[in-house]
N, C-alpha and C. Protein backbone atom coordinates (compact mmCIF):
# COMPACT_ATOMS: atom_id res chain seq x y z
N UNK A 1 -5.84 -2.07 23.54
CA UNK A 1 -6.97 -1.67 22.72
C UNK A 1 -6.71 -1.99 21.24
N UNK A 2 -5.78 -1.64 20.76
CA UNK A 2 -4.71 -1.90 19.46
C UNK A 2 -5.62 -3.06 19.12
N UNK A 3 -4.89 -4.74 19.96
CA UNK A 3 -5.12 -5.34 19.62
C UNK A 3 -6.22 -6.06 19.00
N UNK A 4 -7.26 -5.35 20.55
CA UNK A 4 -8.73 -5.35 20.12
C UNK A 4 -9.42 -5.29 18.73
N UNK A 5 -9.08 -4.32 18.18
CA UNK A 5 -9.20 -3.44 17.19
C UNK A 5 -9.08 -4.26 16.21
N UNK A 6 -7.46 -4.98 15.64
CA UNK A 6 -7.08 -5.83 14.82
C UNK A 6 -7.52 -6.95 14.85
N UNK A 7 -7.91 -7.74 15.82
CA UNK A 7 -8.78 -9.10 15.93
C UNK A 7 -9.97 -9.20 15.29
N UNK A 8 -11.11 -7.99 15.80
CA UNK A 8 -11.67 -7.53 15.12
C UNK A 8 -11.54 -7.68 13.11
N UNK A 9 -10.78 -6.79 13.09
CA UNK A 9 -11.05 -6.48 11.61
C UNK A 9 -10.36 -7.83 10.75
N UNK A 10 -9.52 -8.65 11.57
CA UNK A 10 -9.22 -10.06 10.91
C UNK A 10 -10.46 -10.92 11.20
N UNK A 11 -10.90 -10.84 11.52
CA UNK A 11 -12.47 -12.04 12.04
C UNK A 11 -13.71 -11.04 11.05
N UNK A 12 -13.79 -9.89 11.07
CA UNK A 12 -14.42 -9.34 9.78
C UNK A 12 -13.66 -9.85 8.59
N UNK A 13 -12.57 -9.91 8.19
CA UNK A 13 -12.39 -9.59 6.70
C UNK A 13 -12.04 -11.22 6.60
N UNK A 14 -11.99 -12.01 7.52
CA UNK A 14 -11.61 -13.57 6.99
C UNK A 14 -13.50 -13.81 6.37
N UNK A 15 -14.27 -13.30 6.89
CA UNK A 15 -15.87 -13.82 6.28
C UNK A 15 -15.89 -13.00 4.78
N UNK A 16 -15.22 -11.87 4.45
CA UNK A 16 -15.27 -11.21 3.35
C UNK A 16 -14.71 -11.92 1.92
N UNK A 17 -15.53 -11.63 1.15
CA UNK A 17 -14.78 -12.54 -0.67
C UNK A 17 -13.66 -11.09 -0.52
N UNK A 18 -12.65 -11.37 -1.26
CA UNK A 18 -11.95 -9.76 -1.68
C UNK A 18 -12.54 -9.00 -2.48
N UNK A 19 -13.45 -9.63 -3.41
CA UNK A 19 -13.73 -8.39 -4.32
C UNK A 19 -12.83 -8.03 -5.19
N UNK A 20 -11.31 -8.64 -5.77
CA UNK A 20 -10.58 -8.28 -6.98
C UNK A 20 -9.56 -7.56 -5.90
N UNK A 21 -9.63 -7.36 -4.76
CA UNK A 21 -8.42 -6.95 -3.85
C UNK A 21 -7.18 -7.57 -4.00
N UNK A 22 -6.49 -6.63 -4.57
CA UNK A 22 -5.02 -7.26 -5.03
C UNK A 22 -4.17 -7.32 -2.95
N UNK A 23 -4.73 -6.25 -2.18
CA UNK A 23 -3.83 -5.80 -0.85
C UNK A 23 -4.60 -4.65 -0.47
N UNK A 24 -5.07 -4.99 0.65
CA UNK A 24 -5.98 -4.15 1.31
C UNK A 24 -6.05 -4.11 2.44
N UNK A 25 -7.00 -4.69 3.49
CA UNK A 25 -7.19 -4.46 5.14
C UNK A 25 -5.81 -4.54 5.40
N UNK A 26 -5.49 -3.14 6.23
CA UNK A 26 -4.72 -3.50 7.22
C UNK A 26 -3.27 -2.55 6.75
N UNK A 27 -3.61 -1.75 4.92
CA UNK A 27 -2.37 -1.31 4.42
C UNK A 27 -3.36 0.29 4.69
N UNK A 28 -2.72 1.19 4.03
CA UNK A 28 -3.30 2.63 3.72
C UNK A 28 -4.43 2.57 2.51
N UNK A 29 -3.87 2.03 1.61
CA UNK A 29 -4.73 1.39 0.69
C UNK A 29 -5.02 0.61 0.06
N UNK A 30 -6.36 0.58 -0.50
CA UNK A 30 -6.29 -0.37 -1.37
C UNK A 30 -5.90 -0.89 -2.68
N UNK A 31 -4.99 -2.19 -2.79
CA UNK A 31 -4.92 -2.02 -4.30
C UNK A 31 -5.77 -2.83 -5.16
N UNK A 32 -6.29 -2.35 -6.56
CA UNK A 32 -7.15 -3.33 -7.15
C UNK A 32 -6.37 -3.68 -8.49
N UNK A 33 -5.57 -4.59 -8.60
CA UNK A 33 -4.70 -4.84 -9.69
C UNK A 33 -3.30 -3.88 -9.70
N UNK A 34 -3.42 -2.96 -10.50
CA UNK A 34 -2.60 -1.90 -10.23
C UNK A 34 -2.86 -0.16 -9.61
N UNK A 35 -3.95 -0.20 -9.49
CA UNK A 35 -4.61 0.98 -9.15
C UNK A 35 -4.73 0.73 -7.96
N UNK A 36 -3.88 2.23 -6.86
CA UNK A 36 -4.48 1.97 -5.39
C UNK A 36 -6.17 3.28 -5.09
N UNK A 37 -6.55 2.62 -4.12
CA UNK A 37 -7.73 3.59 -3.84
C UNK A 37 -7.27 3.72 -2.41
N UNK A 38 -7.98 5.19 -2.04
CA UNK A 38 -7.39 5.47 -0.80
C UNK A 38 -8.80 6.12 -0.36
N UNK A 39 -9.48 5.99 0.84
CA UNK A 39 -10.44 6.71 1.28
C UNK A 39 -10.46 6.93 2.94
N UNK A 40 -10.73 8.12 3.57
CA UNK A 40 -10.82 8.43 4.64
C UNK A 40 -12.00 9.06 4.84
N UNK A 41 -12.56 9.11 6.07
CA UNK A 41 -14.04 9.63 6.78
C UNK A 41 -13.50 10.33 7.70
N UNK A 42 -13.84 11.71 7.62
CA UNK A 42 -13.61 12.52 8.76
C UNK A 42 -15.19 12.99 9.49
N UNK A 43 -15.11 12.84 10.77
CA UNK A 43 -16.04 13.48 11.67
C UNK A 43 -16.12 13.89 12.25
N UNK A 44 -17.09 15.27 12.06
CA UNK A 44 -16.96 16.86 12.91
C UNK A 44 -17.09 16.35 14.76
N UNK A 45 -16.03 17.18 14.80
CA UNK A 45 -15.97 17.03 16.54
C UNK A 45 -14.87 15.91 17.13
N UNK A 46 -14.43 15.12 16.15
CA UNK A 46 -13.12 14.39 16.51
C UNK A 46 -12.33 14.92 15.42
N UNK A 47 -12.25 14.61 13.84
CA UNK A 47 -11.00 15.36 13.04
C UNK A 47 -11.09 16.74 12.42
N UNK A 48 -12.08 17.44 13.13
CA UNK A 48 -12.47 18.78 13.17
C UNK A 48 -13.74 19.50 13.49
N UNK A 49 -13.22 20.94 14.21
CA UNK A 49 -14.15 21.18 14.87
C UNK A 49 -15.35 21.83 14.05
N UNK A 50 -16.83 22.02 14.41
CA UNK A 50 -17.78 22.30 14.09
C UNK A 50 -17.57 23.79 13.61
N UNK A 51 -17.65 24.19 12.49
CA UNK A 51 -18.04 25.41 11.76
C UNK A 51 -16.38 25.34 10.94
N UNK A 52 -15.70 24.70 11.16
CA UNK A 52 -14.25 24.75 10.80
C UNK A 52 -14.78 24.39 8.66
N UNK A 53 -14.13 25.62 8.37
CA UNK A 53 -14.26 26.04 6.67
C UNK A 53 -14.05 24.42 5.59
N UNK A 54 -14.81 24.72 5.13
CA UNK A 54 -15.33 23.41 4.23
C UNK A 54 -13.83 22.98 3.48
N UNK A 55 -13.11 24.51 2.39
CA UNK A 55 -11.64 24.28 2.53
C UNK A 55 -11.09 23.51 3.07
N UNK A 56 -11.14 23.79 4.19
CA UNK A 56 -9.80 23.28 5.08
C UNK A 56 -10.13 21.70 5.47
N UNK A 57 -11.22 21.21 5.71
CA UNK A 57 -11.87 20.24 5.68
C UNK A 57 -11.26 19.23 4.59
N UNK A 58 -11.58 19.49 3.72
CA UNK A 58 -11.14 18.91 2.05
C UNK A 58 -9.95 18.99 1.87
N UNK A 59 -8.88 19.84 2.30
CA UNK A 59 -7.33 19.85 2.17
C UNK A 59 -7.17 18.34 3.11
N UNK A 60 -7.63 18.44 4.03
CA UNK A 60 -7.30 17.89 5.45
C UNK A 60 -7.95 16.04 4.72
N UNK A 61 -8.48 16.14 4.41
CA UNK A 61 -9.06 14.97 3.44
C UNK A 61 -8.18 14.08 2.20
N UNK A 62 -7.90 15.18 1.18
CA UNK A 62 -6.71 15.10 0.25
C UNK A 62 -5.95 14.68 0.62
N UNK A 63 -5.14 15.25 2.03
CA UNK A 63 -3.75 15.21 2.51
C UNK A 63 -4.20 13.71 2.91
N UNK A 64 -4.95 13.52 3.74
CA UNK A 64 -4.70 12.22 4.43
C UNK A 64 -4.91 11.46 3.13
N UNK A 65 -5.40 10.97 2.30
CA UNK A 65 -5.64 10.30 1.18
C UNK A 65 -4.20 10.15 0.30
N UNK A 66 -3.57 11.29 -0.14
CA UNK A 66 -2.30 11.35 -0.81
C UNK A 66 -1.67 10.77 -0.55
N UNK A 67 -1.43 10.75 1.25
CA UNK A 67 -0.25 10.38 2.00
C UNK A 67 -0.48 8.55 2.12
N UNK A 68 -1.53 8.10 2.15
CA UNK A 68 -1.38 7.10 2.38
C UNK A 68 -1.21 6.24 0.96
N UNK A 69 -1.83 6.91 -0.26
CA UNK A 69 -1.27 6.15 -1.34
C UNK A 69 0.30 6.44 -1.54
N UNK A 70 0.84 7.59 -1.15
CA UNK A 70 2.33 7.55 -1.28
C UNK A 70 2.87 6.62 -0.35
N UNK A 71 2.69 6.18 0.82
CA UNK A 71 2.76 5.38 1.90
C UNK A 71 2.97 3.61 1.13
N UNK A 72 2.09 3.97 0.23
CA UNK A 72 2.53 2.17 -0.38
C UNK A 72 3.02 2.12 -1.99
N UNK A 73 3.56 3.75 -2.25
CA UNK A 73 4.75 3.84 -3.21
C UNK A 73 4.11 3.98 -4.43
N UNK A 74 3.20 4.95 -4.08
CA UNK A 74 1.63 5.13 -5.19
C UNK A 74 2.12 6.41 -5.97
N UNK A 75 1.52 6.69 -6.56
CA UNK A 75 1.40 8.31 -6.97
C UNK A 75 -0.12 8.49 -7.61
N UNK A 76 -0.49 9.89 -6.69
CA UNK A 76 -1.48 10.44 -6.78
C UNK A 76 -2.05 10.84 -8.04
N UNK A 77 -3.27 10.67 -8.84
CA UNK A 77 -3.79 11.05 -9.98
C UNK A 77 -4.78 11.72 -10.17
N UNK A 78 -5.87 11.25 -9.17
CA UNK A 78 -7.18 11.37 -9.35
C UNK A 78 -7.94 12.25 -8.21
N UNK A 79 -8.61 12.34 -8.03
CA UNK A 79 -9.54 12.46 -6.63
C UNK A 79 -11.54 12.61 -7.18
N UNK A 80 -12.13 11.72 -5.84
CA UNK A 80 -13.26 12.17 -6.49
C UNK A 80 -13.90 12.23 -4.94
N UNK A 81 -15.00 13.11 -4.84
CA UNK A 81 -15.48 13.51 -3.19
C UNK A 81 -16.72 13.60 -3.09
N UNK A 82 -17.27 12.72 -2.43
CA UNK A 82 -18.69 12.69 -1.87
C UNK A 82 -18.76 13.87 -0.43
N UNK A 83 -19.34 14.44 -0.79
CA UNK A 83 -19.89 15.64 0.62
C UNK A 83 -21.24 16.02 0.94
C-alpha cells in the first residue's frame, strides 16, 4: 500500500512548479528558504473521537506539528490555526 501511496504523490508533485520550495514532499516539512512550515489535518473519527475537548484536539495538533519541524532540525517559533 506504502508504495501505492508514494508513486502517487511522485507523479503528483513531478506536474507541480515548487513554489520557492527549498525541500518538501516527502520530508515532515516544508522548507521555504530558511523557514520550515509544518501543517497537519486531523479528522474526527480517525485522529480523534467525536466530542473529544477542543484542548486536547489543538495540543494533539501542536505536538504533531513541533515534532515534525524538530524532525528536520527546526526549532519551533510560531504557530497559527485555522479551526
Amino acid at each position: 500500500m506504502k508504495n501505492k501511496e508514494f508513486s502517487l504523490i511522485e507523479g503528483i508533485t513531478s506536474l507541480l512548479d515548487n513554489g520557492g520550495v527549498t525541500l518538501g514532499v516527502g520530508d515532515d516539512a516544508a522548507l521555504f528558504g530558511e523557514t520550515l512550515i509544518a501543517k497537519d489535518i486531523m479528522v474526527e473519527g480517525v485522529h480523534f473521537t467525536k466530542g473529544a475537548p477542543l484542548l486536547n484536539i489543538m495540543r494533539k495538533l501542536v505536538t504533531a506539528n513541533v515534532s515534525d519541524i524538530a524532525a528536520m532540525g527546526g526549532v519551533w517559533l510560531n504557530m497559527h490555526s485555522l479551526v
